[in-house]
PDB file of N, CA and C in Angstrom:
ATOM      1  N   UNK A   1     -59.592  85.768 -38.890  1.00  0.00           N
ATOM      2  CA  UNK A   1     -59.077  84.419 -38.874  1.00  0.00           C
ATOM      3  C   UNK A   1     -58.048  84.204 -39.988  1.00  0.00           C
ATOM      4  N   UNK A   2     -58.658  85.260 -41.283  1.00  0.00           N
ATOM      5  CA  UNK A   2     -57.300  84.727 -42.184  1.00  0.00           C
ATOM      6  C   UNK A   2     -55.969  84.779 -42.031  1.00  0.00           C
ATOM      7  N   UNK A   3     -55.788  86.630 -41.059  1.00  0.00           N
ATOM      8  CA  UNK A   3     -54.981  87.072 -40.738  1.00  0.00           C
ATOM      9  C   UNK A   3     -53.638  86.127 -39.597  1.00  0.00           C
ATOM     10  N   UNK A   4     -54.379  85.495 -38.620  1.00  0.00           N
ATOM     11  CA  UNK A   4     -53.843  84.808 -38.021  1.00  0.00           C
ATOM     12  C   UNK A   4     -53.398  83.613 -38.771  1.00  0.00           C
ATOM     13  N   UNK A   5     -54.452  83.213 -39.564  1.00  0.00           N
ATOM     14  CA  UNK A   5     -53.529  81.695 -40.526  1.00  0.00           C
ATOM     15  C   UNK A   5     -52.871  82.110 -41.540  1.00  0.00           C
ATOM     16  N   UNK A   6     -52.458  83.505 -41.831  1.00  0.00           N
ATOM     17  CA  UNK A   6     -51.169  83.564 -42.552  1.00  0.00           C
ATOM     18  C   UNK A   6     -50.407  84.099 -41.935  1.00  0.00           C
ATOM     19  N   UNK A   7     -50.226  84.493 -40.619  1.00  0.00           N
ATOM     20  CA  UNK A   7     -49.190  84.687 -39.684  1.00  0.00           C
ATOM     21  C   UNK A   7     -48.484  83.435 -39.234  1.00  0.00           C
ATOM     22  N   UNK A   8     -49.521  82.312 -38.919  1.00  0.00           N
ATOM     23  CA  UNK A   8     -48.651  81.145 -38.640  1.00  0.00           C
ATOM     24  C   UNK A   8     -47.879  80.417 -39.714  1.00  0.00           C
ATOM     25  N   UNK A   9     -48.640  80.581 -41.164  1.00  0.00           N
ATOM     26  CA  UNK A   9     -48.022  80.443 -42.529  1.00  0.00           C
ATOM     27  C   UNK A   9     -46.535  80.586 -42.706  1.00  0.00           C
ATOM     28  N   UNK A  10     -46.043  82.223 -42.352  1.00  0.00           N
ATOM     29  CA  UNK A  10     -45.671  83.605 -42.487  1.00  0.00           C
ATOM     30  C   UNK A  10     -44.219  82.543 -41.188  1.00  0.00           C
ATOM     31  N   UNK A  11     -44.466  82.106 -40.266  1.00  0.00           N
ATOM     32  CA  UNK A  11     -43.998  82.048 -39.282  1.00  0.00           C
ATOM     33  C   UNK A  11     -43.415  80.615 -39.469  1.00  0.00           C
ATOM     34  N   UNK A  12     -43.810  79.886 -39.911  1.00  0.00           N
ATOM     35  CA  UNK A  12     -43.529  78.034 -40.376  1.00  0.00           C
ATOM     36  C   UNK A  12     -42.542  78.448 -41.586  1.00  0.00           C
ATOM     37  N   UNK A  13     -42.862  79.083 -42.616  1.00  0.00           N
ATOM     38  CA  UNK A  13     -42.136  79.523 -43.647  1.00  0.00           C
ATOM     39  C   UNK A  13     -40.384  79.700 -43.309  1.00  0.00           C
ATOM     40  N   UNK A  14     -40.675  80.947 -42.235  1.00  0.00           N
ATOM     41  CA  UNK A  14     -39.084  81.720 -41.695  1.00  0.00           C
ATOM     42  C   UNK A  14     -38.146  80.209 -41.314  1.00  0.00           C
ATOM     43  N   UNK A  15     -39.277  79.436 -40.354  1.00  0.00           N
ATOM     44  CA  UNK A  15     -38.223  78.344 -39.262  1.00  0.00           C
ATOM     45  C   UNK A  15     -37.660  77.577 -40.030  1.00  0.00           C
ATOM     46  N   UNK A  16     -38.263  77.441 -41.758  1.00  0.00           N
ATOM     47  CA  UNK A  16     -38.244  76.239 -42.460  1.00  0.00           C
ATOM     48  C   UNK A  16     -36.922  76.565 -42.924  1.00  0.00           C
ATOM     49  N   UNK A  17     -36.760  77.943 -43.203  1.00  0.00           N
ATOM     50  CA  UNK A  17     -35.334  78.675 -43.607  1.00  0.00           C
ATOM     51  C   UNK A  17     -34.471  78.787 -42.829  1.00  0.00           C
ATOM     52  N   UNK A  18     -34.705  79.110 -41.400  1.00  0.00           N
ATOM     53  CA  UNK A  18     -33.994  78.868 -40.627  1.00  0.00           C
ATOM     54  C   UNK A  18     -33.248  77.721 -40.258  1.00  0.00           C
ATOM     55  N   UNK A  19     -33.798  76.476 -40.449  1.00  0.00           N
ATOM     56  CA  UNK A  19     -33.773  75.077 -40.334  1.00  0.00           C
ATOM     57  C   UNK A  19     -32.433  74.546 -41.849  1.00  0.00           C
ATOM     58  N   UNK A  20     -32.844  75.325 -42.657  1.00  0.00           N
ATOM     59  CA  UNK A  20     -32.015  74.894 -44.168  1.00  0.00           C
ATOM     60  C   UNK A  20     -30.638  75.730 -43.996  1.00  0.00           C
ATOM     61  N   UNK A  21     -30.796  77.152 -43.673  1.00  0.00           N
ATOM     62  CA  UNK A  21     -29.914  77.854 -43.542  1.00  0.00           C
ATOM     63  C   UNK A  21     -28.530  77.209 -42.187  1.00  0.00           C
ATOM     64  N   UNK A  22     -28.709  76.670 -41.182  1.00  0.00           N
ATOM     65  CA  UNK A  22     -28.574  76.168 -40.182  1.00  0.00           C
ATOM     66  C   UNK A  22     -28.067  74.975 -40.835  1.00  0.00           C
ATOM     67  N   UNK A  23     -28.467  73.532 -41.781  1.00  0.00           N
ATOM     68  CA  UNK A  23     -28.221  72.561 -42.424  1.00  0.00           C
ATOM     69  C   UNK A  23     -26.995  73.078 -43.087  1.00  0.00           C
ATOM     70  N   UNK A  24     -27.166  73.744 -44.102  1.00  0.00           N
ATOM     71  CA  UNK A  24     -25.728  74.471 -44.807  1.00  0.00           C
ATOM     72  C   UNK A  24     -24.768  74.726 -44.055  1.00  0.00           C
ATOM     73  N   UNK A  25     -24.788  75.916 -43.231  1.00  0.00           N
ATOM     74  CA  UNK A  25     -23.355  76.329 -42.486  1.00  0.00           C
ATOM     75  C   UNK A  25     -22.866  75.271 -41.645  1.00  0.00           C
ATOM     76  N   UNK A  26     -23.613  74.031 -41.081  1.00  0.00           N
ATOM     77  CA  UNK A  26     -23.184  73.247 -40.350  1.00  0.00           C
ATOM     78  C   UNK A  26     -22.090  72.847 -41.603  1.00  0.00           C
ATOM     79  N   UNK A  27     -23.018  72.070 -42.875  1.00  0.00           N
ATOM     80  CA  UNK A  27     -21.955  71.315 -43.640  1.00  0.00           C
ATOM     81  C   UNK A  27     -21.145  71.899 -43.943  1.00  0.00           C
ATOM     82  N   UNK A  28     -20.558  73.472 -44.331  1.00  0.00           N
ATOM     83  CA  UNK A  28     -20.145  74.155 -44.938  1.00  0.00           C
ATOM     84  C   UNK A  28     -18.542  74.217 -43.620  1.00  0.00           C
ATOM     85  N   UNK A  29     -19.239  74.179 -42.165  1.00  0.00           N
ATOM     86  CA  UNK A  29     -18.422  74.201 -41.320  1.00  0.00           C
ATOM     87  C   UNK A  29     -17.195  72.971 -41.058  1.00  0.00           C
ATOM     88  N   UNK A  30     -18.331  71.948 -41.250  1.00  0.00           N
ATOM     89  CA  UNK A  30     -17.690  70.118 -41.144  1.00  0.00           C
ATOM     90  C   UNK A  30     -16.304  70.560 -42.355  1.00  0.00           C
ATOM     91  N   UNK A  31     -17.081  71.464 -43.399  1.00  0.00           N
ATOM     92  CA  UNK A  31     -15.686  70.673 -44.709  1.00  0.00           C
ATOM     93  C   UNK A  31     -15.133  72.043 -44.890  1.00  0.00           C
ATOM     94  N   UNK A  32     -14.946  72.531 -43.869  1.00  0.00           N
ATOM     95  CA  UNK A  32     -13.784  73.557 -43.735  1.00  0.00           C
ATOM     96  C   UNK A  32     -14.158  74.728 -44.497  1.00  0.00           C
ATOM     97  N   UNK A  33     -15.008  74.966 -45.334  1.00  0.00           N
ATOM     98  CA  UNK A  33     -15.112  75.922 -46.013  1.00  0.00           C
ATOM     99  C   UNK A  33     -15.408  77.269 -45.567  1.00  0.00           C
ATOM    100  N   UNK A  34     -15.989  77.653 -44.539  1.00  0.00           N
ATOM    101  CA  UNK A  34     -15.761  78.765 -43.545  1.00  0.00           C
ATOM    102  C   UNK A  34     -15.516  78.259 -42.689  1.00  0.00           C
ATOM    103  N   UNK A  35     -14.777  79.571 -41.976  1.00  0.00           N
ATOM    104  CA  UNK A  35     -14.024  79.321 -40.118  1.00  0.00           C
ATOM    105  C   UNK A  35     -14.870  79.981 -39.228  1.00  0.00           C
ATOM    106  N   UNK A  36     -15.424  78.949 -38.177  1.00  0.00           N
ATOM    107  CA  UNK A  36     -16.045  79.536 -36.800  1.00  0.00           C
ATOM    108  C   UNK A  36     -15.606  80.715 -36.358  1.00  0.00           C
ATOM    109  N   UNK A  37     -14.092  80.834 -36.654  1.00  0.00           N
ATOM    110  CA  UNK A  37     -13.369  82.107 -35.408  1.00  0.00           C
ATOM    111  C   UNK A  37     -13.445  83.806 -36.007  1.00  0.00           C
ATOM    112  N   UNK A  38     -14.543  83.316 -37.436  1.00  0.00           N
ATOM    113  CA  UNK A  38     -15.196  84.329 -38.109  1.00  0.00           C
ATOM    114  C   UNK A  38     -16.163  85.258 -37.003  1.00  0.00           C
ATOM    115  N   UNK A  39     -16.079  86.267 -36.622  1.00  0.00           N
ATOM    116  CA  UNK A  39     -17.616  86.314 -35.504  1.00  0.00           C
ATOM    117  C   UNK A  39     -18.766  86.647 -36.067  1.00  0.00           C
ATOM    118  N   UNK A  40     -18.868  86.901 -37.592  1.00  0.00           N
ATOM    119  CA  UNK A  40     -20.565  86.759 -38.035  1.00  0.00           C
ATOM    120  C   UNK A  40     -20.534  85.574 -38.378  1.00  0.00           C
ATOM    121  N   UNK A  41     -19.545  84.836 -38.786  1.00  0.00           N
ATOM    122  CA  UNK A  41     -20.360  83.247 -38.924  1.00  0.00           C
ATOM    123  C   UNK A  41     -20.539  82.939 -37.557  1.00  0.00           C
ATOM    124  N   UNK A  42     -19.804  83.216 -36.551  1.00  0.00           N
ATOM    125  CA  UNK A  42     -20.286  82.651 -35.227  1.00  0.00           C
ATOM    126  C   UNK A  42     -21.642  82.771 -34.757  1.00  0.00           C
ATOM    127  N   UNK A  43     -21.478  84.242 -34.696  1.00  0.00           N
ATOM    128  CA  UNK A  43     -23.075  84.819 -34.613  1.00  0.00           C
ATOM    129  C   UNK A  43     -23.969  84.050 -34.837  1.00  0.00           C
ATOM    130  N   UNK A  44     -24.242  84.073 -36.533  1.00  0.00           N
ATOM    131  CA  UNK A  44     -25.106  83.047 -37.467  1.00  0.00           C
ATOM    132  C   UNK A  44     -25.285  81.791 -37.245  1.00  0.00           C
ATOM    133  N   UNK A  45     -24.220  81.483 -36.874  1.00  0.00           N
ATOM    134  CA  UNK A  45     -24.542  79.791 -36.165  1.00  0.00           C
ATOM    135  C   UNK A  45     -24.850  79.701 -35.227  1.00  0.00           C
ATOM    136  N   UNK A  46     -24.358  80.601 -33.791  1.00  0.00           N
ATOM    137  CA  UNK A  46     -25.063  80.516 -32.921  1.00  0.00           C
ATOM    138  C   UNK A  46     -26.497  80.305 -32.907  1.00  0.00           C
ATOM    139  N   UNK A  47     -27.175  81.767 -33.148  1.00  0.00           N
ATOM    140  CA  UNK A  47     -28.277  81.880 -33.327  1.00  0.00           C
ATOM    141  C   UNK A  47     -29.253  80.797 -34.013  1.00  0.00           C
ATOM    142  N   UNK A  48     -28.514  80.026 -34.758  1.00  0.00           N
ATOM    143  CA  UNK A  48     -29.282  78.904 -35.745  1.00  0.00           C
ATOM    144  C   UNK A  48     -29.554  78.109 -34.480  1.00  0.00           C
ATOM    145  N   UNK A  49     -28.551  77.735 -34.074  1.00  0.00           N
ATOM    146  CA  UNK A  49     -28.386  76.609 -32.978  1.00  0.00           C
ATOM    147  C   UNK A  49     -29.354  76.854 -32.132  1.00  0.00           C
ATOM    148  N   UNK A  50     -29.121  78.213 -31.808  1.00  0.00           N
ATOM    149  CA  UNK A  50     -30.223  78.625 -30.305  1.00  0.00           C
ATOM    150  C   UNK A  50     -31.442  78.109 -30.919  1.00  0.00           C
ATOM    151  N   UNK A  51     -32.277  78.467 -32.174  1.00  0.00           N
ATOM    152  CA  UNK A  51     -33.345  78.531 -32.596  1.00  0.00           C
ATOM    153  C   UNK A  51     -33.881  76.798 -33.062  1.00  0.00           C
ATOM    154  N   UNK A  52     -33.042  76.214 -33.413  1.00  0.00           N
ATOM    155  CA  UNK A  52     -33.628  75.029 -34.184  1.00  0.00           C
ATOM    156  C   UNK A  52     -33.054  73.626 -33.143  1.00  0.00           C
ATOM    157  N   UNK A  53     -32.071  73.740 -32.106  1.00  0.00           N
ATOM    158  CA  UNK A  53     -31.340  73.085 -31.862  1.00  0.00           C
ATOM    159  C   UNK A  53     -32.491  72.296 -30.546  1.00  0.00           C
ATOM    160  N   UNK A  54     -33.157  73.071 -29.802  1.00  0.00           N
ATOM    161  CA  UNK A  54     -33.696  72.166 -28.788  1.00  0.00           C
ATOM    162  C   UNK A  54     -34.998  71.722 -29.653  1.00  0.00           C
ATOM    163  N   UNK A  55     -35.611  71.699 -30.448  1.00  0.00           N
ATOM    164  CA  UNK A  55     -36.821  70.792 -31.024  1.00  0.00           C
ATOM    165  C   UNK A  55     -35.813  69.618 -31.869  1.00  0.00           C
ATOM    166  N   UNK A  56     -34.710  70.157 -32.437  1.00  0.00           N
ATOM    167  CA  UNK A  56     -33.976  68.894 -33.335  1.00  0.00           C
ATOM    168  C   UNK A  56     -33.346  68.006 -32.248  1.00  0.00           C
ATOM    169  N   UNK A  57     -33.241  68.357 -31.230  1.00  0.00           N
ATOM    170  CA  UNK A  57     -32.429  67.298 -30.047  1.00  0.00           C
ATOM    171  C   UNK A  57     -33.740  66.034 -29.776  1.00  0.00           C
ATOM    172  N   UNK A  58     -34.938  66.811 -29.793  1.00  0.00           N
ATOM    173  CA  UNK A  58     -35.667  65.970 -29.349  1.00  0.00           C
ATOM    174  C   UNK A  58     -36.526  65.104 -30.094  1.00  0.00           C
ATOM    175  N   UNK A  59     -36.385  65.210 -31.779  1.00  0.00           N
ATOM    176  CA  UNK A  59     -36.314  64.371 -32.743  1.00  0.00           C
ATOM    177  C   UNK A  59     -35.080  63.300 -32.646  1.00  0.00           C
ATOM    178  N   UNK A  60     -33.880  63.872 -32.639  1.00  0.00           N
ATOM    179  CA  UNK A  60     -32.593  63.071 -32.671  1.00  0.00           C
ATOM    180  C   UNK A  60     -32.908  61.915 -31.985  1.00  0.00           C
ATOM    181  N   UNK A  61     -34.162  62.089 -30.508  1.00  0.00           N
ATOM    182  CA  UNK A  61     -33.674  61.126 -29.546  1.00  0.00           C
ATOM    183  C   UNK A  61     -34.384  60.279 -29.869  1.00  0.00           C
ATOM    184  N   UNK A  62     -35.420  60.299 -30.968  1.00  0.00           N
ATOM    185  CA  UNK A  62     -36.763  59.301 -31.611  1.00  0.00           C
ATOM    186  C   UNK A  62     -35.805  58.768 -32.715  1.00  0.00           C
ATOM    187  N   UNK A  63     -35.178  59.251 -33.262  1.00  0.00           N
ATOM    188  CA  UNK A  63     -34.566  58.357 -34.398  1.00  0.00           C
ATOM    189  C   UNK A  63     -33.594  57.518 -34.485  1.00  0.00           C
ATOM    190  N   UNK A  64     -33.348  56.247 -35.404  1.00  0.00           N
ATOM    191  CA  UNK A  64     -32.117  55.857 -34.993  1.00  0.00           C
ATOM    192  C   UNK A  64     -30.850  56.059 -35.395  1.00  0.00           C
ATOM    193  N   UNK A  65     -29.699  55.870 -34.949  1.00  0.00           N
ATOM    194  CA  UNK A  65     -28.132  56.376 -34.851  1.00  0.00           C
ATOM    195  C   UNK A  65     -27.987  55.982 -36.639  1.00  0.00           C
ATOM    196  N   UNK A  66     -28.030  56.564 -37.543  1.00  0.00           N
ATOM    197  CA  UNK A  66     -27.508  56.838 -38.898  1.00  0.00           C
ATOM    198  C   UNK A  66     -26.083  56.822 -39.370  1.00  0.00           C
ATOM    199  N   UNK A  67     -25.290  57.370 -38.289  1.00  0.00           N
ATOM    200  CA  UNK A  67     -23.486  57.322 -37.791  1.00  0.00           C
ATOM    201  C   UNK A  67     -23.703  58.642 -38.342  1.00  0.00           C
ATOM    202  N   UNK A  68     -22.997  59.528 -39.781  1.00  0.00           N
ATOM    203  CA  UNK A  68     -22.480  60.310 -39.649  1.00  0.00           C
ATOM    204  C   UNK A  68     -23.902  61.403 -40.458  1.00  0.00           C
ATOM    205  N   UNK A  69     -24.911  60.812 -40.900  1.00  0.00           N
ATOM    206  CA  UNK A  69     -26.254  61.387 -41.336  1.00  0.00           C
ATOM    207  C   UNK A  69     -27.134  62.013 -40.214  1.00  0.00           C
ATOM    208  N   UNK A  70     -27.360  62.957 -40.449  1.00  0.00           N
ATOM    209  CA  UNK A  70     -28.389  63.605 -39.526  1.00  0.00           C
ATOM    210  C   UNK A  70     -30.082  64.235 -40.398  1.00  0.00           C
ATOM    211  N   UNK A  71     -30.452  63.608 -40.464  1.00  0.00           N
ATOM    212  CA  UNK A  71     -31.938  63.879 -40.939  1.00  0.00           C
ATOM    213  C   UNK A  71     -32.795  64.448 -40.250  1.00  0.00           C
ATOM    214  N   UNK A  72     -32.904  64.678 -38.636  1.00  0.00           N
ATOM    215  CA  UNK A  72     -33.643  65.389 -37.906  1.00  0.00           C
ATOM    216  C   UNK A  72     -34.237  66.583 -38.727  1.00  0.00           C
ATOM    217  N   UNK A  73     -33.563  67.378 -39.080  1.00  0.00           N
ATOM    218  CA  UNK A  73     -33.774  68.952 -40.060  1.00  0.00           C
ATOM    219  C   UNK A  73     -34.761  68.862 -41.103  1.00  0.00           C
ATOM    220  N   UNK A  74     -34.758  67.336 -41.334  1.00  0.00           N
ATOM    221  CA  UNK A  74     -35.913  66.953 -43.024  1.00  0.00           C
ATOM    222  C   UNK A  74     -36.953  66.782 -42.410  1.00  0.00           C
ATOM    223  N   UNK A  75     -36.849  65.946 -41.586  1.00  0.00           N
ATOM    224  CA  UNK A  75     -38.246  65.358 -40.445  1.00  0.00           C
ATOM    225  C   UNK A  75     -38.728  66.225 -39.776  1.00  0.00           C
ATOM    226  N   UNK A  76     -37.760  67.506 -39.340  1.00  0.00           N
ATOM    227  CA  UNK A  76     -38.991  68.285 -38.859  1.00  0.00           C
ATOM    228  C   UNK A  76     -39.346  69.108 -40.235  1.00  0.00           C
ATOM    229  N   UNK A  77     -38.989  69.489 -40.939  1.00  0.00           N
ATOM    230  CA  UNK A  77     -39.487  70.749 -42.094  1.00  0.00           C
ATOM    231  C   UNK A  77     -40.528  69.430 -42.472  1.00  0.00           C
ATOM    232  N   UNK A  78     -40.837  68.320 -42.570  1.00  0.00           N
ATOM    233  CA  UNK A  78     -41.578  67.553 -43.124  1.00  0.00           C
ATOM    234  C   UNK A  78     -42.745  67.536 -42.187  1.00  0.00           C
ATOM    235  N   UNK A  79     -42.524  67.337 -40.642  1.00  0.00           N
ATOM    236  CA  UNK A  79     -43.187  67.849 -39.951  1.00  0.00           C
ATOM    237  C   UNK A  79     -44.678  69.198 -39.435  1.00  0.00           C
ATOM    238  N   UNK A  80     -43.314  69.924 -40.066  1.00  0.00           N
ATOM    239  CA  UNK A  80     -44.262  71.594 -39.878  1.00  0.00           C
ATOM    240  C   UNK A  80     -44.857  71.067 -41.265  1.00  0.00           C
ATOM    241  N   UNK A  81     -44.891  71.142 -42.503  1.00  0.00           N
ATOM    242  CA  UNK A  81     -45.057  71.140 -43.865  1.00  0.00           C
ATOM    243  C   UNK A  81     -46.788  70.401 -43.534  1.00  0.00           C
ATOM    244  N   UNK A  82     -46.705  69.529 -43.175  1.00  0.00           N
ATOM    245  CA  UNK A  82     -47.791  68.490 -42.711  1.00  0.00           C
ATOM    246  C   UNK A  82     -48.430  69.008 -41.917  1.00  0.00           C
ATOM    247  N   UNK A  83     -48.243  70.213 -40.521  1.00  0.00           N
ATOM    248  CA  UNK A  83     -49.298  70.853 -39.223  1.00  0.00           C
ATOM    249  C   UNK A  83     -49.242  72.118 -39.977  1.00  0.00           C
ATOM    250  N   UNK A  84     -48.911  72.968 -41.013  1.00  0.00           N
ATOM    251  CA  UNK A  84     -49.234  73.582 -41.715  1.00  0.00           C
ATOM    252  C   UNK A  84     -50.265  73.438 -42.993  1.00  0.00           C
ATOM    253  N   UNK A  85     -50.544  72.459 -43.148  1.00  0.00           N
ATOM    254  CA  UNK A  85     -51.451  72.348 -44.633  1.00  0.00           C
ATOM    255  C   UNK A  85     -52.583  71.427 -43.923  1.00  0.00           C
ATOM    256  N   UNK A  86     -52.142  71.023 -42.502  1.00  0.00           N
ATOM    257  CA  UNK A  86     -53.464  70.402 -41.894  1.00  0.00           C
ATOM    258  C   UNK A  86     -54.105  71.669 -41.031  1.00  0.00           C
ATOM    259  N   UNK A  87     -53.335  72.575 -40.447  1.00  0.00           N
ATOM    260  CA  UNK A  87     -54.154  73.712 -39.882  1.00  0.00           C
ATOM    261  C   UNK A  87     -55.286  74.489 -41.263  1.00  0.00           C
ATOM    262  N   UNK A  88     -54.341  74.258 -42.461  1.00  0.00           N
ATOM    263  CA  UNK A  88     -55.326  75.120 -43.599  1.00  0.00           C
ATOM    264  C   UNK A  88     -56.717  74.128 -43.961  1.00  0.00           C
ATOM    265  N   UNK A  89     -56.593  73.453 -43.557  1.00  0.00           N
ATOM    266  CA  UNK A  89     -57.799  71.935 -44.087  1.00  0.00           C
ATOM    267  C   UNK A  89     -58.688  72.132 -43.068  1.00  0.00           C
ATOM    268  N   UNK A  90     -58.347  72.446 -41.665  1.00  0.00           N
ATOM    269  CA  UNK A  90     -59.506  72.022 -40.858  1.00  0.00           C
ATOM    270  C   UNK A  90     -60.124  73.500 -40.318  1.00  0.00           C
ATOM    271  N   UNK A  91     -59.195  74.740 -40.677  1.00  0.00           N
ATOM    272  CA  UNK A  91     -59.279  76.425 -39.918  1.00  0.00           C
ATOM    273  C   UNK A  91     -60.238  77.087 -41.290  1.00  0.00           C
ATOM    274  N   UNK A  92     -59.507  76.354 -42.750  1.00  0.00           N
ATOM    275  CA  UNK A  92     -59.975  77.564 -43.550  1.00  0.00           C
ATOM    276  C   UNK A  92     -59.790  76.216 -45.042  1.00  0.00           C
ATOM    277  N   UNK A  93     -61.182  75.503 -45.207  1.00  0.00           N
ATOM    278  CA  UNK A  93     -60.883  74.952 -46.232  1.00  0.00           C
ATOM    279  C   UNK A  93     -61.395  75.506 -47.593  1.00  0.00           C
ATOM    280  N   UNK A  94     -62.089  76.687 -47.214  1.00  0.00           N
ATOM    281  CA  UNK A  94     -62.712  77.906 -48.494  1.00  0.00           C
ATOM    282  C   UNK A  94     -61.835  78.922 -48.601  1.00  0.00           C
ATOM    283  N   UNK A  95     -61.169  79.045 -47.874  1.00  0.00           N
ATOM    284  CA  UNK A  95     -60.098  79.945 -48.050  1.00  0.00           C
ATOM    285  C   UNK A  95     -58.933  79.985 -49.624  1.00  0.00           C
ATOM    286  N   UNK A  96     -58.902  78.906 -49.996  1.00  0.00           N
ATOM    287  CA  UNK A  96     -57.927  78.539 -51.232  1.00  0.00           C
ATOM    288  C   UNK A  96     -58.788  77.676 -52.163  1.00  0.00           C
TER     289      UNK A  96
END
């Protein structure tokens, strides 16, 4: 059992980076500071997008219009942060 609750640990951890890493190159993209027509930044963003983009669409559609702020990315890492330390409370509270 431990094994599995530090795999999901192990696994919430990566997305949370994935999720920040993904936050950056967007802004980094908005203010010109790298170019898309790069193909490992493309890559890299792609892939961000593929990975974080359909759970953040479906936050976006719960929140309200901010104009040019996008917080979806906080709300979910705030999200997992919260079904991560509640899976450790109710799976393994002798564990730590």
């Amino acid at each position: 059992m431990k094994s599995l609750l530090f795999l999901i640990d192990n696994i919430v951890s990566i997305y949370v980076w994935v999720l920040i890493i993904n936050a950056i190159l967007s802004w980094l993209v908005a203010f010109n500071v790298i170019n898309i027509q790069n193909r490992f930044v493309y890559s890299i963003l792609d892939v961000t997008y593929k990975l974080t983009d359909p759970i953040l669409n479906k936050i976006r559609n719960f929140l309200p219009n901010l104009g040019p702020v996008d917080i979806s990315p906080l709300v979910l890492i705030l999200l997992l942060m919260f079904l991560r330390n509640l899976i450790f409370e109710i799976f393994a509270p002798n564990l730590f």
